[in-house]
C-alpha atoms as a PDB file:
ATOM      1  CA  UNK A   1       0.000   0.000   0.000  1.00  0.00           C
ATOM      2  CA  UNK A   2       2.616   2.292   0.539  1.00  0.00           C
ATOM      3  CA  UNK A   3       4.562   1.586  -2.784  1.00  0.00           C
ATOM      4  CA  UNK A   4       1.125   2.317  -4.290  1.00  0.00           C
ATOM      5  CA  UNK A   5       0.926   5.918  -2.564  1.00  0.00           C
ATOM      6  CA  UNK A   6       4.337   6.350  -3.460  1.00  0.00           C
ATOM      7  CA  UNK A   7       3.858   5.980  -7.031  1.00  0.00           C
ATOM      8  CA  UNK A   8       0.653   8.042  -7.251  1.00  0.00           C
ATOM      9  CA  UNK A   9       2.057  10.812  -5.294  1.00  0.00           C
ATOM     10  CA  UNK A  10       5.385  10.529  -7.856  1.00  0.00           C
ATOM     11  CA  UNK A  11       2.737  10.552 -10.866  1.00  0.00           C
ATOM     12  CA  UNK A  12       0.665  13.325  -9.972  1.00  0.00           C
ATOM     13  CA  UNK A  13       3.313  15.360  -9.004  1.00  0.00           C
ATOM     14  CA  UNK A  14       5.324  14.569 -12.510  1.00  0.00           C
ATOM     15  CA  UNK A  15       2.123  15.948 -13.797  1.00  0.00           C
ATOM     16  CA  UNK A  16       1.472  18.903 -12.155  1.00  0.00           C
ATOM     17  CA  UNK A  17       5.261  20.028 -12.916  1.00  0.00           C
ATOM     18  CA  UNK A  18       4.481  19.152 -16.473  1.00  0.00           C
ATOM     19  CA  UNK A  19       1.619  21.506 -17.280  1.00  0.00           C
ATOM     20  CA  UNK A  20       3.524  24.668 -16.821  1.00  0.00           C
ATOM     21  CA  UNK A  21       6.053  23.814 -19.695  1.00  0.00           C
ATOM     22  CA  UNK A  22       2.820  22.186 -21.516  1.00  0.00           C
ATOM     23  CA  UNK A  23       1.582  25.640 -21.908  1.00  0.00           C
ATOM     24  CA  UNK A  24       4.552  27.450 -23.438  1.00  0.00           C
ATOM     25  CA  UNK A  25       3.961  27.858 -27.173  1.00  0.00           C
ATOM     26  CA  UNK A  26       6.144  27.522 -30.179  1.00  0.00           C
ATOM     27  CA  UNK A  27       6.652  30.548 -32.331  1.00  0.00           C
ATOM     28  CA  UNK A  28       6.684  28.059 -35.591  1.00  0.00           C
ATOM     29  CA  UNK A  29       3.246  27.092 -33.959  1.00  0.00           C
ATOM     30  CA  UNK A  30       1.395  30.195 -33.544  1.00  0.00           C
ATOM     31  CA  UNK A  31       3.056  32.702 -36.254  1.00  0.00           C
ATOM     32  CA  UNK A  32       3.300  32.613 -39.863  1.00  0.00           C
ATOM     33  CA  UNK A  33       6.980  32.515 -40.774  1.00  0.00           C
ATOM     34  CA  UNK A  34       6.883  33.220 -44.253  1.00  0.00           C
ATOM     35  CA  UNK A  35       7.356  36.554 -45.553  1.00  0.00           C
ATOM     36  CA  UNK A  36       7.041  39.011 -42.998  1.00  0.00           C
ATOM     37  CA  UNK A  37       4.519  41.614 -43.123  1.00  0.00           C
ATOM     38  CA  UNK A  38       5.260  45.178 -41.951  1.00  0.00           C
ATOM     39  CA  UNK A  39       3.528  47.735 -39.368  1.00  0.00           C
ATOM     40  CA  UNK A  40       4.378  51.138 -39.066  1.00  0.00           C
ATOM     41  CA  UNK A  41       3.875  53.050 -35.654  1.00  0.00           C
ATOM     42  CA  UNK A  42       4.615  54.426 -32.393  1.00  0.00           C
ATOM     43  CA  UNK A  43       5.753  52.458 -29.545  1.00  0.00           C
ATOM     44  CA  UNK A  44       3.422  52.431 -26.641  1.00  0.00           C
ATOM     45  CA  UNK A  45       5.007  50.102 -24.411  1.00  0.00           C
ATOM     46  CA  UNK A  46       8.163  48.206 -24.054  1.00  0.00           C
ATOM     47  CA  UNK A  47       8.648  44.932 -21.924  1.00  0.00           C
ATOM     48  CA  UNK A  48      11.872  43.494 -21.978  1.00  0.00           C
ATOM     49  CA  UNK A  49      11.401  40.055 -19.786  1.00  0.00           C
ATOM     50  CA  UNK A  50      10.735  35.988 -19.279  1.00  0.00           C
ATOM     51  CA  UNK A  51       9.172  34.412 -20.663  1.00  0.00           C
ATOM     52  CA  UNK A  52       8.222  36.397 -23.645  1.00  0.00           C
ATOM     53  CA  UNK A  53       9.403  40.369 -24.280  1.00  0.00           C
ATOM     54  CA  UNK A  54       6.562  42.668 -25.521  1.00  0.00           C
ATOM     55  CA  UNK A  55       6.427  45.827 -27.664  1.00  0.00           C
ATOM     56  CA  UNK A  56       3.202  47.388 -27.801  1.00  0.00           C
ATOM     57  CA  UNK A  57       2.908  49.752 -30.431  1.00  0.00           C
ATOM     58  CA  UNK A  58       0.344  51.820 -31.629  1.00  0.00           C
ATOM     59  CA  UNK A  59      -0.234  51.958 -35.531  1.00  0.00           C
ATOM     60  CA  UNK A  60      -2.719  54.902 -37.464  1.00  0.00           C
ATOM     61  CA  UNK A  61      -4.684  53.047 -39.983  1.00  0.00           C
ATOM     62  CA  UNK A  62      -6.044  55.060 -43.045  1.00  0.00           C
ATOM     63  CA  UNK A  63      -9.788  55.459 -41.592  1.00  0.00           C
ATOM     64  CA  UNK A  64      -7.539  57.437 -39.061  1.00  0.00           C
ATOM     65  CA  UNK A  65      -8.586  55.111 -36.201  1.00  0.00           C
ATOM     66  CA  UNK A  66      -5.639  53.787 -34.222  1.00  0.00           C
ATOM     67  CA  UNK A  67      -5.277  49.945 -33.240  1.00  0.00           C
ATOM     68  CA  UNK A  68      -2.632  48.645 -30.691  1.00  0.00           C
ATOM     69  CA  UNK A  69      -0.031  45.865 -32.199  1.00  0.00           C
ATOM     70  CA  UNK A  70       1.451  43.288 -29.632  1.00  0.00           C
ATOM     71  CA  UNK A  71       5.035  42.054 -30.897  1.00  0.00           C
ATOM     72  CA  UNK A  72       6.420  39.516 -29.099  1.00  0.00           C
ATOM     73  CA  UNK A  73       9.919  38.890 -28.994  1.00  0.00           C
ATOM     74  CA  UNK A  74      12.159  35.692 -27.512  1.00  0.00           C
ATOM     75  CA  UNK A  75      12.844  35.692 -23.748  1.00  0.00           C
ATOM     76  CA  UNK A  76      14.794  38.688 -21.880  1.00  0.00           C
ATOM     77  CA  UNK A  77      18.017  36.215 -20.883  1.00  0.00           C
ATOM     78  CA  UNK A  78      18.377  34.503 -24.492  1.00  0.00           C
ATOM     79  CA  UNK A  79      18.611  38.313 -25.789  1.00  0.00           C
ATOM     80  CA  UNK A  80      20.986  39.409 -23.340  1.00  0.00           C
ATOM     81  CA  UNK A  81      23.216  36.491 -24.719  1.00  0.00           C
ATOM     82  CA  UNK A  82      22.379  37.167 -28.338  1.00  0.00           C
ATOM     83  CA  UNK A  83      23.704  40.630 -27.466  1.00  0.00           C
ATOM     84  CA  UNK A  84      20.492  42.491 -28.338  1.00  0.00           C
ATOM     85  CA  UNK A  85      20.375  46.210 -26.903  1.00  0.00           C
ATOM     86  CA  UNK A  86      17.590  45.803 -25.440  1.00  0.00           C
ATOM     87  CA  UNK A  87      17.117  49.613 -24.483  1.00  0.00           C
ATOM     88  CA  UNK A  88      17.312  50.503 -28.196  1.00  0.00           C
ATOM     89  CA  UNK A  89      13.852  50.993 -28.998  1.00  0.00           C
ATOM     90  CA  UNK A  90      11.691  53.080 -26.639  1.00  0.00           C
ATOM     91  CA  UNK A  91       8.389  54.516 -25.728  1.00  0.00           C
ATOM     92  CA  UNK A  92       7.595  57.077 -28.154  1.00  0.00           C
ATOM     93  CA  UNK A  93       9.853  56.010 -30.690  1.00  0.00           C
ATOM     94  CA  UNK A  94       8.243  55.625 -33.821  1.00  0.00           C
ATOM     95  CA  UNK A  95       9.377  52.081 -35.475  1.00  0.00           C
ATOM     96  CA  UNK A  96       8.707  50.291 -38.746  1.00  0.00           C
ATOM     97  CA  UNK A  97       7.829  46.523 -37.713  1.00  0.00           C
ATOM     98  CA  UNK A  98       8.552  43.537 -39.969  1.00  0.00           C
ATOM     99  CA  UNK A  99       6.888  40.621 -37.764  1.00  0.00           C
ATOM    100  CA  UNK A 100       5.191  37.388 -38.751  1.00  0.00           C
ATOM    101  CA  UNK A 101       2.454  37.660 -38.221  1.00  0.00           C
ATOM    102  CA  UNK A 102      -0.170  35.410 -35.826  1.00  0.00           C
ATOM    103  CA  UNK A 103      -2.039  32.638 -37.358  1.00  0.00           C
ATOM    104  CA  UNK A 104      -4.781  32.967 -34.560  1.00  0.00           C
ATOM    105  CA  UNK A 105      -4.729  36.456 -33.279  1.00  0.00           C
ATOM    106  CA  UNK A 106      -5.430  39.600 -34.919  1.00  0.00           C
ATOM    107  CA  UNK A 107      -2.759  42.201 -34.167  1.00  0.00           C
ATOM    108  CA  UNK A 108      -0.067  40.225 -33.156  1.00  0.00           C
ATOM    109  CA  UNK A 109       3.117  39.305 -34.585  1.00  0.00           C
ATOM    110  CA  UNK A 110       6.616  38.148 -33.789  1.00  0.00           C
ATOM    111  CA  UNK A 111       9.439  40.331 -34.396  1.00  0.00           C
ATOM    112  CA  UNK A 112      11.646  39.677 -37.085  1.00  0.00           C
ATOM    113  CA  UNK A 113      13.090  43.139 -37.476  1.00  0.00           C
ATOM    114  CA  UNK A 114      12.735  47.150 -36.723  1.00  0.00           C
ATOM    115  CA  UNK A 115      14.282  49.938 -38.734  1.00  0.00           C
ATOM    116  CA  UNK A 116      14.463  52.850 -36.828  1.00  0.00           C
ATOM    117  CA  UNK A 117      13.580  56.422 -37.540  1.00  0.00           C
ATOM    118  CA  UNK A 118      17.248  57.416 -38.286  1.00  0.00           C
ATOM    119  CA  UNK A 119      17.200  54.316 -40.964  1.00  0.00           C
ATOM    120  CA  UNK A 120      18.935  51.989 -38.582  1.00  0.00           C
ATOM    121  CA  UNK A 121      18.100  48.238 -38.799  1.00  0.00           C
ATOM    122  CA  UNK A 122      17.816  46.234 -35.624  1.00  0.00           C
ATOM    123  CA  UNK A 123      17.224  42.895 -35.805  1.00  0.00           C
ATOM    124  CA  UNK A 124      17.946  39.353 -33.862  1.00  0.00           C
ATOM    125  CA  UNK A 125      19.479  36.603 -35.973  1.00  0.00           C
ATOM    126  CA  UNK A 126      18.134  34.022 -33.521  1.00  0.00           C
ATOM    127  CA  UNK A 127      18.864  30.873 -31.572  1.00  0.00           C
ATOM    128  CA  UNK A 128      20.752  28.768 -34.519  1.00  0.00           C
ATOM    129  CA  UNK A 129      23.389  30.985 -35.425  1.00  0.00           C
ATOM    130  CA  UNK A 130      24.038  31.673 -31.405  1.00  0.00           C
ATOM    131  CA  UNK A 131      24.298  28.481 -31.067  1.00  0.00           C
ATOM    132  CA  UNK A 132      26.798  27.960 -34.120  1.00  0.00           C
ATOM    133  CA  UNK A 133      28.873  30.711 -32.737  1.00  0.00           C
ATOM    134  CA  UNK A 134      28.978  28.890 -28.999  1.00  0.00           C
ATOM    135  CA  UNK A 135      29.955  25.614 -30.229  1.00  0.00           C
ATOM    136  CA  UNK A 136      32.646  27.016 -32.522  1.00  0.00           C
ATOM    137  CA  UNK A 137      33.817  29.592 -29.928  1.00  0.00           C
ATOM    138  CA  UNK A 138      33.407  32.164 -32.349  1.00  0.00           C
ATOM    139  CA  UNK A 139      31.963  35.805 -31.825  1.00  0.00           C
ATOM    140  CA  UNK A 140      27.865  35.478 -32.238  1.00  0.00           C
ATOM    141  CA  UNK A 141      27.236  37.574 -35.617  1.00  0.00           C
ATOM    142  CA  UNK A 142      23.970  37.886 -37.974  1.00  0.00           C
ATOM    143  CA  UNK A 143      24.366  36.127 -40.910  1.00  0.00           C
ATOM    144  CA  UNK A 144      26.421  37.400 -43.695  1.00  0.00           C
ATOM    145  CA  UNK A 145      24.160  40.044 -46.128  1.00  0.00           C
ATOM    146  CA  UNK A 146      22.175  41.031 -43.348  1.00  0.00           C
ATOM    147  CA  UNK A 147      22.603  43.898 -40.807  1.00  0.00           C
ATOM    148  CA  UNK A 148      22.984  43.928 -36.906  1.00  0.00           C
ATOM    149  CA  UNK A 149      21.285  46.405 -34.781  1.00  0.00           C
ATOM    150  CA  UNK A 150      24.981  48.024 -34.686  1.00  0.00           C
ATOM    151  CA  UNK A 151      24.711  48.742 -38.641  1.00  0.00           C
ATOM    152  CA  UNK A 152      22.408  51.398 -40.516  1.00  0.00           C
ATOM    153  CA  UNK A 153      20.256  50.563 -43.607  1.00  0.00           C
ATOM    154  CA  UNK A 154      21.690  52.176 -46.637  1.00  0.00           C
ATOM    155  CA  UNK A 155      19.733  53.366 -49.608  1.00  0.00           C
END
């Protein structure tokens, strides 16, 4: 009897650790990763943190109505080891958003990249290429042809 209790207690504690990381979602899930489409507004908010970083911004559509974009981003410590500068982009900035974009929720994409009002293109490269860089003990870099958020866009 007490092997049994044992065993049940084990089980239902295996599954009540398991339903946290259950509900984490995948970004190839939930966003459309094909060609990204672009938004063009003000940033609202900013939310740099775990388990998902937030930029709220605020975009003027042509009836002159405004409607509030969420763009999530990857988690606050994986940018900090990408070396993302996370204090970049600000409240009140105003940003042009290239972001896949939900396949369930309207207003909502995932953030691919950002050029900034001075023309300045700021952008992750993402978890393969850090990982690349780690395991060959090489200095993490965006892949070749594209630009870093330490390089400006050039006409």
């Amino acid at each position: 009897m007490k092997r049994i209790c044992t065993v049940l207690w084990s089980v239902s504690a295996a599954c009540l650790t398991a339903l946290p990381s259950a509900a984490h979602h995948s970004v190839a899930i939930n966003f459309e990763r094909g060609e990204p489409i672009e938004i063009h507004g003000t940033v609202k908010e900013v939310h740099m943190r775990n388990p998902h970083s937030q930029y709220v911004v605020t975009v003027r559509e042509k009836d002159g109505t405004d409607t509030d974009w969420f763009v999530e981003w990857s988690d606050r410590n994986s940018l900090v080891r990408r070396g993302v500068d996370l204090d970049l982009i600000k409240p009140g900035d105003t940003v042009t958003f290239a972001l896949w974009p939900s396949q369930r929720l309207p207003n909502v994409g995932y953030f691919v990249q950002a050029v900034l009002a001075d023309g300045s293109i700021y952008r992750d490269c993402g978890f393969v290429q850090y990982r690349e860089a780690v395991a060959k003990s090489a200095k993490f870099r965006c892949e070749e042809g594209t630009r870093d958020n330490s390089q400006r866009a050039t006409q």
